[in-house]
N, C-alpha and C. Protein backbone atom coordinates (compact mmCIF):
# COMPACT_ATOMS: atom_id res chain seq x y z
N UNK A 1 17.59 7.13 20.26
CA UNK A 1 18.09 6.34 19.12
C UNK A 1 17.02 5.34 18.67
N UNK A 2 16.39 5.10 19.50
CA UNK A 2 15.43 3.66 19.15
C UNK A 2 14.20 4.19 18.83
N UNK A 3 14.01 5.59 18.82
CA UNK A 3 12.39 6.62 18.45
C UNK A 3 12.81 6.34 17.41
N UNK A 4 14.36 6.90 16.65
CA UNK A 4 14.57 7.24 15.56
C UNK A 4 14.47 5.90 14.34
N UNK A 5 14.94 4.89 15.11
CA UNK A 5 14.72 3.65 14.55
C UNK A 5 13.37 3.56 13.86
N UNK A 6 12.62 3.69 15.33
CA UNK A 6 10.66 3.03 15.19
C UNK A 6 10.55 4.08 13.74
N UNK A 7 10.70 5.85 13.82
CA UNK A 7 9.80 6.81 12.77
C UNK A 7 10.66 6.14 11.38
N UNK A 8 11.48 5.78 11.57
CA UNK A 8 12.05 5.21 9.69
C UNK A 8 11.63 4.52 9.75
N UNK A 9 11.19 3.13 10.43
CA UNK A 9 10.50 2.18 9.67
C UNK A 9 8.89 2.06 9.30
N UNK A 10 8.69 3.30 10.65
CA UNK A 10 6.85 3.48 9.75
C UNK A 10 6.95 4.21 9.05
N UNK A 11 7.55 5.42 8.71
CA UNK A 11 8.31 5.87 7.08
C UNK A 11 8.44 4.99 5.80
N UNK A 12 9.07 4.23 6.46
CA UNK A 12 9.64 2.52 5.31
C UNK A 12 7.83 2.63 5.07
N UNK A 13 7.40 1.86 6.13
CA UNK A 13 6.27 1.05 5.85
C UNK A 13 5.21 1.95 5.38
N UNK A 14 4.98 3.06 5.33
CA UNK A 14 4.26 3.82 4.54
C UNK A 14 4.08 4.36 3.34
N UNK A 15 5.61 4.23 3.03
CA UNK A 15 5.91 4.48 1.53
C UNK A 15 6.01 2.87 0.79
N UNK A 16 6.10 1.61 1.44
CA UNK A 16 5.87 0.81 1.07
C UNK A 16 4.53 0.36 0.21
N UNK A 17 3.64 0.48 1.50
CA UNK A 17 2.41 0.30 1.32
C UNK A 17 1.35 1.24 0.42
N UNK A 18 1.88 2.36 0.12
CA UNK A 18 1.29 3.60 -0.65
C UNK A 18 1.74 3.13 -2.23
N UNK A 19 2.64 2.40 -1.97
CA UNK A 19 3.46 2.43 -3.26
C UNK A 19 2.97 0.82 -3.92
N UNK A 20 2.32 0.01 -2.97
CA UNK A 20 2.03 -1.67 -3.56
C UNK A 20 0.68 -1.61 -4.88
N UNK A 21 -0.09 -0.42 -4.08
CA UNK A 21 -1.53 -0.50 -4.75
C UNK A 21 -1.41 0.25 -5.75
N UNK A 22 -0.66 0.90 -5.87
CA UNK A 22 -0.14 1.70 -7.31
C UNK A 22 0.16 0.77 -8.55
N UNK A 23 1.31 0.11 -8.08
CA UNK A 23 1.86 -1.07 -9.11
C UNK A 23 0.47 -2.24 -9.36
N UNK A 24 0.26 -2.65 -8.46
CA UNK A 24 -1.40 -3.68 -8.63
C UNK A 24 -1.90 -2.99 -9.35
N UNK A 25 -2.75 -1.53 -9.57
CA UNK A 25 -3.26 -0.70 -9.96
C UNK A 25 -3.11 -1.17 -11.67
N UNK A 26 -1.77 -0.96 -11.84
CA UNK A 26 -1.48 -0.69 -13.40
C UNK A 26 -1.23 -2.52 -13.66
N UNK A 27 -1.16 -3.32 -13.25
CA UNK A 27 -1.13 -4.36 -13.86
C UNK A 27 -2.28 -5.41 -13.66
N UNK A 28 -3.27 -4.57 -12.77
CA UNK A 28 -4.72 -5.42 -12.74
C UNK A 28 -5.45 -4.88 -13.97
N UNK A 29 -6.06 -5.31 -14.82
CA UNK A 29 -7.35 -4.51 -15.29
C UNK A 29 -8.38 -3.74 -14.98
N UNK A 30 -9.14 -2.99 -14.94
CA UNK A 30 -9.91 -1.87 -14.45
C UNK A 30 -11.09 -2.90 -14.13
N UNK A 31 -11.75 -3.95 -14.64
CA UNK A 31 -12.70 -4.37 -14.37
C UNK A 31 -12.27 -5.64 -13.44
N UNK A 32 -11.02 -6.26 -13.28
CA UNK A 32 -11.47 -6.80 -12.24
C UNK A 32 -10.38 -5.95 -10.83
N UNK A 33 -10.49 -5.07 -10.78
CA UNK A 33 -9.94 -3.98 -10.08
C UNK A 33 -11.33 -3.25 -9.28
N UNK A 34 -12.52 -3.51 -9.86
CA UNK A 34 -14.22 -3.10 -9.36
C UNK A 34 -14.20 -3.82 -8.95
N UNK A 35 -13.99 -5.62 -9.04
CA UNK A 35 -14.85 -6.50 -7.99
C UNK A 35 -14.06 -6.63 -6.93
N UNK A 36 -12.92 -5.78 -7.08
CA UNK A 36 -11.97 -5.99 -5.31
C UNK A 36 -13.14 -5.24 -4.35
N UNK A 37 -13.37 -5.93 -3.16
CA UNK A 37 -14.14 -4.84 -1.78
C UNK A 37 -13.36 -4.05 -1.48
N UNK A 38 -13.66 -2.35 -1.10
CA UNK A 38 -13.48 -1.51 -0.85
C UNK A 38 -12.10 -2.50 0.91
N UNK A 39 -12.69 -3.19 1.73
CA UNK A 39 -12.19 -3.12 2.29
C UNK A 39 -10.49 -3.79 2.35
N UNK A 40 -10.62 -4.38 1.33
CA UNK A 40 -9.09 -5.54 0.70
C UNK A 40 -8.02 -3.89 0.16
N UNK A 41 -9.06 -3.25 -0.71
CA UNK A 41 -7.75 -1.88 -0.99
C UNK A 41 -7.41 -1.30 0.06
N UNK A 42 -8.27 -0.98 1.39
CA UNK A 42 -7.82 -0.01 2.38
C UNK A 42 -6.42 -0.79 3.10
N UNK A 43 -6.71 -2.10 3.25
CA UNK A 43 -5.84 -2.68 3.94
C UNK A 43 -4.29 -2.26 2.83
């Protein structure tokens, strides 16, 4: 019961997080969307 718990919430948290930089995406501008570091998007 408590596996099943942990895989939905890194489920949750994956579709969360896949889904933040999308929305940023479309409401940043493209140019200051270049001066983000590669490593601030991975996170």
């Amino acid at each position: 019961m408590l596996q099943l718990l942990i895989i939905g919430y890194v489920i949750y948290e994956i579709i969360r997080l896949s889904n933040l930089p999308d929305a940023g995406g479309y409401a940043i501008p493209q140019q200051s969307q270049q001066s983000i570091p590669p490593e601030k998007k991975a996170k």
